[in-house]
Protein backbone atom coordinates (compact mmCIF):
# COMPACT_ATOMS: atom_id res chain seq x y z
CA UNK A 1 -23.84 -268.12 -43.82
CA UNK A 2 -20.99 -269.08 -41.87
CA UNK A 3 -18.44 -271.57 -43.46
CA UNK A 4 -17.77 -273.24 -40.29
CA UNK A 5 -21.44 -273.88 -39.37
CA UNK A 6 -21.74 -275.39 -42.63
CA UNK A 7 -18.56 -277.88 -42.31
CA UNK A 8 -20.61 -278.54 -38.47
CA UNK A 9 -23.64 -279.48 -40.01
CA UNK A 10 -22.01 -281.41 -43.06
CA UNK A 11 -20.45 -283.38 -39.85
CA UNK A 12 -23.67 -283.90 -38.02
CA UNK A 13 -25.75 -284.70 -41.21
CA UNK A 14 -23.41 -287.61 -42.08
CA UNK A 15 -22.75 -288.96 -38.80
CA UNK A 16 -26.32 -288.54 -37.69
CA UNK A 17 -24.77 -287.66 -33.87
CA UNK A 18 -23.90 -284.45 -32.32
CA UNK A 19 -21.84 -286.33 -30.25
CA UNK A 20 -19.94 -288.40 -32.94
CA UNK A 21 -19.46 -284.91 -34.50
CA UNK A 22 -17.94 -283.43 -31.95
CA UNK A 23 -15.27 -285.93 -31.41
CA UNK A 24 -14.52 -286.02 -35.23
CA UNK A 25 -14.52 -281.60 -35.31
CA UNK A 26 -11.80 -281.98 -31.89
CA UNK A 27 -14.59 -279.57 -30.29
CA UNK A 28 -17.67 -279.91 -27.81
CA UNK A 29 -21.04 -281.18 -27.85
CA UNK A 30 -22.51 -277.70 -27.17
CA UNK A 31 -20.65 -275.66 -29.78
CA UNK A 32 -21.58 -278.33 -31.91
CA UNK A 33 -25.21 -277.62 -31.24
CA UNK A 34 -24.98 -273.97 -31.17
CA UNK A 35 -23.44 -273.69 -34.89
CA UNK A 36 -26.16 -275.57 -35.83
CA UNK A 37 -29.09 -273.55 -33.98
CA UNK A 38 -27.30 -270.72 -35.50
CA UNK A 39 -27.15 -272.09 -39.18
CA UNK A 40 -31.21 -272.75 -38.84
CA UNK A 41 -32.18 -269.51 -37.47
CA UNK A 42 -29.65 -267.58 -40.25
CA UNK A 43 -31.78 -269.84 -42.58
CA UNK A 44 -35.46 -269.69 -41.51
CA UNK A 45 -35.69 -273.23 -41.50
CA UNK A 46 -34.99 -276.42 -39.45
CA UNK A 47 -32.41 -278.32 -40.93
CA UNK A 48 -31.99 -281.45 -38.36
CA UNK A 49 -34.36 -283.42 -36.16
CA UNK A 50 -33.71 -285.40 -33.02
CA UNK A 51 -35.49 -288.38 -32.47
CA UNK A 52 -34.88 -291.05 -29.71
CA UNK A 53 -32.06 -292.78 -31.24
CA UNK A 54 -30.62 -290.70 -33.89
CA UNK A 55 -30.48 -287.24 -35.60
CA UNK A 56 -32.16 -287.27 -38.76
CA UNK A 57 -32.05 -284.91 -42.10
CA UNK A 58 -34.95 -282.60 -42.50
CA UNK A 59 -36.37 -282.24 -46.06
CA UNK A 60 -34.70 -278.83 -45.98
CA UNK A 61 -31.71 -280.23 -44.43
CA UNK A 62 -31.29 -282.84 -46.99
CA UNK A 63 -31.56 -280.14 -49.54
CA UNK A 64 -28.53 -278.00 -47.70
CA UNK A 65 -26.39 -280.94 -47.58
CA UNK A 66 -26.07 -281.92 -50.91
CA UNK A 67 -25.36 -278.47 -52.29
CA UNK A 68 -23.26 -277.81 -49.64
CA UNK A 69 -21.17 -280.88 -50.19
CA UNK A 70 -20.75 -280.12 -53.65
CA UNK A 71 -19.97 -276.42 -52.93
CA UNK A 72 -17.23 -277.18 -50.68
CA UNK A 73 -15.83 -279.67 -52.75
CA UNK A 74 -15.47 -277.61 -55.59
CA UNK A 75 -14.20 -274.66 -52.85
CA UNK A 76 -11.64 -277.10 -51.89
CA UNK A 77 -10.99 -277.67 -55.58
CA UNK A 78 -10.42 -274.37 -56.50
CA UNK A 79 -7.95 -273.67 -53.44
CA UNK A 80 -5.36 -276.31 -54.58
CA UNK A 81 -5.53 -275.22 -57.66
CA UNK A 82 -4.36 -271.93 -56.95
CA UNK A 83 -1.86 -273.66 -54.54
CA UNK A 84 -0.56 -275.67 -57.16
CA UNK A 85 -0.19 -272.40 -58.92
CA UNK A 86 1.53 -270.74 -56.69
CA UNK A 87 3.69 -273.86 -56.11
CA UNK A 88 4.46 -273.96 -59.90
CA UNK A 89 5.40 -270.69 -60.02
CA UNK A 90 7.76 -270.79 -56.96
CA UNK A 91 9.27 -274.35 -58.21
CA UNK A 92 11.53 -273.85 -54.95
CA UNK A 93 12.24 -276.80 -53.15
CA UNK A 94 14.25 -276.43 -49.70
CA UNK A 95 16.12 -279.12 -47.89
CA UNK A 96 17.83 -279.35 -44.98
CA UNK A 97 20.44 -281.13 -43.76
CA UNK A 98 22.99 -281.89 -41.24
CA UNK A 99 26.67 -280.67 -41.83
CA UNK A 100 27.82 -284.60 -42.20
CA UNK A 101 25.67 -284.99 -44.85
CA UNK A 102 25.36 -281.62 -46.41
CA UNK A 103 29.31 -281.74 -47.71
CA UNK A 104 27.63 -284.49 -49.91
CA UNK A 105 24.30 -283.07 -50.86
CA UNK A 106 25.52 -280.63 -53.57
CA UNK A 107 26.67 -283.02 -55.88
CA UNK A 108 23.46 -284.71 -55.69
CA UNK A 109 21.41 -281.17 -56.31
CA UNK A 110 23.95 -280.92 -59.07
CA UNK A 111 22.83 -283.89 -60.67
CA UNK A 112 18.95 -283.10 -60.13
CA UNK A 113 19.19 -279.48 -61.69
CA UNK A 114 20.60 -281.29 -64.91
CA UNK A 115 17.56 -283.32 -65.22
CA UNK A 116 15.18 -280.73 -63.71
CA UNK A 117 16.69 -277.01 -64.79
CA UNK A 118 13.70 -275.34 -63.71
CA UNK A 119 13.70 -275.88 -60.03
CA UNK A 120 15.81 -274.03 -57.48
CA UNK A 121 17.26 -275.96 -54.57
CA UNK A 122 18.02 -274.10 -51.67
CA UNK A 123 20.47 -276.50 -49.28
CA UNK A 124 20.50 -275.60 -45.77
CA UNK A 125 22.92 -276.70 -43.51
CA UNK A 126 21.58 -276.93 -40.26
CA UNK A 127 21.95 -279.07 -36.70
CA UNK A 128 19.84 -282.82 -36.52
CA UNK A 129 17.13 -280.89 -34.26
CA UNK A 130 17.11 -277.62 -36.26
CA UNK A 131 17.01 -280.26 -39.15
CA UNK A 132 13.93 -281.37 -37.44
CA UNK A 133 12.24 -278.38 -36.37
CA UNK A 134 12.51 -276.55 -39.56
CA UNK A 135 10.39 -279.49 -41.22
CA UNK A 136 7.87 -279.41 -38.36
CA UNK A 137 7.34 -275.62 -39.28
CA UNK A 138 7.58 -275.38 -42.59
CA UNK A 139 10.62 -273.48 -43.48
CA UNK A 140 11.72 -276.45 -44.96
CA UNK A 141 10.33 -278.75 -47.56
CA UNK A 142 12.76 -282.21 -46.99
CA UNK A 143 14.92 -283.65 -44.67
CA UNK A 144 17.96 -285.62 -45.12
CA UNK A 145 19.30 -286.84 -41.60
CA UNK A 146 19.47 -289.88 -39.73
CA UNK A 147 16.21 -290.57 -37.88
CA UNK A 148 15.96 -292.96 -34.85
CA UNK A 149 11.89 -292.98 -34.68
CA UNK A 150 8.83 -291.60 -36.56
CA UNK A 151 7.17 -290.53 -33.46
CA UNK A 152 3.59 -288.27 -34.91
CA UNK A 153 4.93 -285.84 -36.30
CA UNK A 154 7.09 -287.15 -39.52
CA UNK A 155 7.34 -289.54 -42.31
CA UNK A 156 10.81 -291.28 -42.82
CA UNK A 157 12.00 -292.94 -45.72
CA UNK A 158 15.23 -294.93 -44.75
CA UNK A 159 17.64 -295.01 -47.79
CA UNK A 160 21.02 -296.20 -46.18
CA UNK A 161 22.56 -297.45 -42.88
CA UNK A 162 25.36 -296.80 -41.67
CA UNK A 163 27.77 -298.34 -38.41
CA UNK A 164 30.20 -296.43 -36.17
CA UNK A 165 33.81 -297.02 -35.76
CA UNK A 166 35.96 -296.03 -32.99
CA UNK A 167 38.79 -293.55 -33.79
CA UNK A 168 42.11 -292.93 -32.07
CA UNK A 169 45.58 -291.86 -32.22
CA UNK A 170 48.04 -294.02 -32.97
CA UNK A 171 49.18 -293.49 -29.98
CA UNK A 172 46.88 -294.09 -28.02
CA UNK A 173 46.81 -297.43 -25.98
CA UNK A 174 43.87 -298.96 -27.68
CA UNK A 175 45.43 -298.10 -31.15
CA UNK A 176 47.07 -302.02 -31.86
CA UNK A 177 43.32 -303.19 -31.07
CA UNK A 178 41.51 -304.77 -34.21
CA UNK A 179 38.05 -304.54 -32.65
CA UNK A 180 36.62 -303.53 -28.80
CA UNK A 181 34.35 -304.94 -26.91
CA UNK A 182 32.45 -302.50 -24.38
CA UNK A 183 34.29 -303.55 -21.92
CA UNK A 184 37.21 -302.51 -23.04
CA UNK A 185 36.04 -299.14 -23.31
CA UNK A 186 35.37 -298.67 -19.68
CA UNK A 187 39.22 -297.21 -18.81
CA UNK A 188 38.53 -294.90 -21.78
CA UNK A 189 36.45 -291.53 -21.89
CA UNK A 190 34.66 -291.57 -25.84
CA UNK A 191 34.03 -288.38 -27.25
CA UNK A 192 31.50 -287.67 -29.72
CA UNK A 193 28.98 -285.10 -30.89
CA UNK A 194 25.22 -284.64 -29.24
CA UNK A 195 23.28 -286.77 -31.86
CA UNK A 196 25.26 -289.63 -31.27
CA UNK A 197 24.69 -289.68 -27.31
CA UNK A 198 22.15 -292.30 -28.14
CA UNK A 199 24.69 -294.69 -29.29
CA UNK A 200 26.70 -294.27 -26.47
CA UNK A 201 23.84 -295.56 -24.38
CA UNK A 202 23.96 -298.13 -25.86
CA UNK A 203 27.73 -299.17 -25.48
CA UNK A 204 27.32 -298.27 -21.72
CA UNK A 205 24.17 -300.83 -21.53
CA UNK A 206 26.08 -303.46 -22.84
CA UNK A 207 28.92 -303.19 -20.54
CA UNK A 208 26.45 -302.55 -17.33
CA UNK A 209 25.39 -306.20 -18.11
CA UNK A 210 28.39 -307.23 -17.61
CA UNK A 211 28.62 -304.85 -14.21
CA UNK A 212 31.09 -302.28 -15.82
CA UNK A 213 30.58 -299.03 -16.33
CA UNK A 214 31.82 -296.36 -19.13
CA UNK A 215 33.47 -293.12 -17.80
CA UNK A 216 31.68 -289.68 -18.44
CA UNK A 217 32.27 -288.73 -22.50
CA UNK A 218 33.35 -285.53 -24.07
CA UNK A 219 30.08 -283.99 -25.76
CA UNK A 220 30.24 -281.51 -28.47
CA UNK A 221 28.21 -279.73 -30.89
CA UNK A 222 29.75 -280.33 -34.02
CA UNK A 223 31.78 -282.56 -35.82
CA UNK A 224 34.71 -280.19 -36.88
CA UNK A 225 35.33 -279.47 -32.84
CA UNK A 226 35.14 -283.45 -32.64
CA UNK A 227 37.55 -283.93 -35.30
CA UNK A 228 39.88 -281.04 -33.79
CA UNK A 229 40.00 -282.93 -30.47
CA UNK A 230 40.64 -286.63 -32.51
CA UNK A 231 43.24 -284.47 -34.68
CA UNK A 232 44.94 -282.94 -31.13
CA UNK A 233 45.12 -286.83 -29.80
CA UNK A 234 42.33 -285.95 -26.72
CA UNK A 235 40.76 -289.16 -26.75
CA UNK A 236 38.68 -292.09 -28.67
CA UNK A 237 36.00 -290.79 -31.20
CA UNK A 238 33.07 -292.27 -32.00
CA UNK A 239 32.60 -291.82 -36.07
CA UNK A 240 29.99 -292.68 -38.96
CA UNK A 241 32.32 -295.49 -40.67
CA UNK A 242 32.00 -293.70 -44.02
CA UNK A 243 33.75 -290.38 -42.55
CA UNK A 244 36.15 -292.27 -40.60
CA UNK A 245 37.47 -293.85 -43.65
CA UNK A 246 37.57 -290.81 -45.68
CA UNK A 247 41.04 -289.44 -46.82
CA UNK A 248 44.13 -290.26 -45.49
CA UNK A 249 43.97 -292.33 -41.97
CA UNK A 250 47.39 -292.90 -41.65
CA UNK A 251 47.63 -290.84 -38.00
CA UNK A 252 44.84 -292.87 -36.90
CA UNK A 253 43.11 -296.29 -35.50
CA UNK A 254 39.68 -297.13 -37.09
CA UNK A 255 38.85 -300.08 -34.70
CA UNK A 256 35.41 -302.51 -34.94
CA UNK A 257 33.35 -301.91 -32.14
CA UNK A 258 31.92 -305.71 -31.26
CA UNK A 259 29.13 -307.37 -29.57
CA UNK A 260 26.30 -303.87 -29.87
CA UNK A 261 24.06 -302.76 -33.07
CA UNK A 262 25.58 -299.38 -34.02
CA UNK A 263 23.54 -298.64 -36.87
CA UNK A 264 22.23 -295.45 -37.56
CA UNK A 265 19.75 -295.37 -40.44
CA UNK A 266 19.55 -292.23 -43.17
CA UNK A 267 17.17 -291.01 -45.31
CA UNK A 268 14.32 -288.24 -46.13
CA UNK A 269 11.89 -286.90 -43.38
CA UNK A 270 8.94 -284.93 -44.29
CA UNK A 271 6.34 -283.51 -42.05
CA UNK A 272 3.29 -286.12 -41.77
CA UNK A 273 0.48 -283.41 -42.84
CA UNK A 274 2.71 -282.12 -45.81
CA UNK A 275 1.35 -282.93 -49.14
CA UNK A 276 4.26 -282.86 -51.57
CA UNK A 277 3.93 -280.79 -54.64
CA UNK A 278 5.75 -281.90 -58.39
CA UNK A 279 8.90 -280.48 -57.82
CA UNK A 280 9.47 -281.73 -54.33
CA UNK A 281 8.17 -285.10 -55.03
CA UNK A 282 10.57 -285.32 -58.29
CA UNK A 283 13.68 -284.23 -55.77
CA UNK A 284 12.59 -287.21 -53.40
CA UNK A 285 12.44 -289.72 -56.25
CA UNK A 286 15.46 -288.46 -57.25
CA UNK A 287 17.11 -288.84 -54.02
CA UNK A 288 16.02 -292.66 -53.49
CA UNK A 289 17.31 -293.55 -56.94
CA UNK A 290 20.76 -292.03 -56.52
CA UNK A 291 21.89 -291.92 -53.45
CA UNK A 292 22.08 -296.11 -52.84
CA UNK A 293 24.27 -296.36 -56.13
CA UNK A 294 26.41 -294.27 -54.46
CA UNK A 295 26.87 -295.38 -51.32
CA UNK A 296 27.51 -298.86 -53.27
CA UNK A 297 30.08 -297.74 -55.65
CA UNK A 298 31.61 -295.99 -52.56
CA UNK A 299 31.68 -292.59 -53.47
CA UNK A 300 30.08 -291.21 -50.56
CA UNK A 301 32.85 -289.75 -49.23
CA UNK A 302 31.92 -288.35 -45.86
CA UNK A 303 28.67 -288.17 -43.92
């Protein structure tokens, strides 16, 4: 007896339509109806009957359908058991991160191992769409990032925001400005890093309304060539707050960028179809309970 035949006429039975069946299995009508045909004639024995309205349960059928339920529920019970066993014994959970946040992430695994000694963290540094595409496959168990939309594929839970702040040399001619408006950032090329392009956009929005328009930026990678290029007085950077007010500022302008929402929101992705086991789900929890007091005591020192 084949398992998937069985799961096909489970479907069938219970939605008393091939056709409903099909469109819950993601497959056709016909394969449908040959798993069936193939599960009666294995059997001897006609398991479903067609009538003008509906498909109804043969005596046999009836029979089938509640053993097999309880069969495959007790299949299905068995198999996360010995996933949870396996998942006990591994007590590995791995998260990824991007570079601005991993610098912080090990003092928070620090304080996890102390209450949980028997798990092993592994913290992976990674780009925001590696960060992304190692959850979507599995080589990672969490995600800490900032996340712009949930889209189908992930779950976010958003556990601080944080705002942008321009940065320049004291030199520079925009360095005796308190705050900038858009506009005033049309005579000045911004540089940044590629996962922040979408808050350029929307700088250069707000100053098309007003019929201006912001020069081409410099792009890069990472933050450390970014902060290179702020440190070698190339230009305006656009910074998380909490790094640009990290450490000593004193060669540099940290200037309030007015009249757009520069928010960029943080917090724990996992993959939508991942089911969480102990260890993982203790990490989370312990992520969401510690990770506001610290950005509120201010000792999040760089992102």
């Amino acid at each position: 007896m084949d398992l998937v035949e069985l799961e096909t006429f489970i479907a069938v039975a219970q939605a008393g339509s091939f056709s409903v069946a099909a469109t819950n299995l993601h497959v056709t009508q016909p394969t449908v109806t040959g798993r069936v045909q193939r599960l009666e004639h294995s059997l001897g024995t006609q398991l479903l009957r067609r009538t003008t309205r509906q498909v109804e349960v043969t005596a046999d059928g009836a029979l089938l359908l509640a053993e097999s339920i309880k069969a495959l529920n007790g299949l299905s019970n068995l198999v996360r058991h010995f996933r949870s066993q396996v998942e006990l014994a591994r007590e590995t959970v791995i998260v990824a991160a991007t570079p601005m946040l991993a610098t912080f992430m090990p003092s928070v695994v620090k304080g996890y191992l102390e209450q949980f000694p028997g798990v092993t963290v592994e913290l992976r540094d990674l780009q925001h769409a590696d960060v992304l595409a190692a959850i979507d496959d599995g080589s990672a168990d969490i995600g800490v990032i900032a996340f712009e939309g949930a889209g189908t594929k992930f779950r976010f839970e958003p556990l601080w925001t944080d705002d942008m702040l321009l940065v320049v040399p004291r030199g520079h001619p925009l360095a005796s400005f308190e705050r900038v408006s858009p506009a005033d950032l049309t005579t000045h090329a911004l540089m940044l890093i590629e996962q922040h392009q979408r808050l350029r956009a929307v700088i250069a929005e707000a100053a098309e309304q007003q019929g201006l328009h912001l020069p081409p930026s410099r792009v890069v990678a990472n933050l450390n060539t970014l902060l290179g290029m702020l440190n070698a007085g190339m230009g305006p950077a656009l910074l998380p707050r909490s790094l640009a007010t990290r450490g000593d500022t004193a060669d540099h302008a940290l200037i309030e960028i007015e009249g757009v929402d520069l928010a960029r929101h943080f917090g724990i992705v996992i993959a939508k179809r991942k089911v969480l086991n102990s260890s993982e789900q203790s990490f989370c929890r312990y992520l969401t309970q510690s990770i506001p007091p610290l950005i509120a005591a201010q000792h999040l020192h760089q992102l």
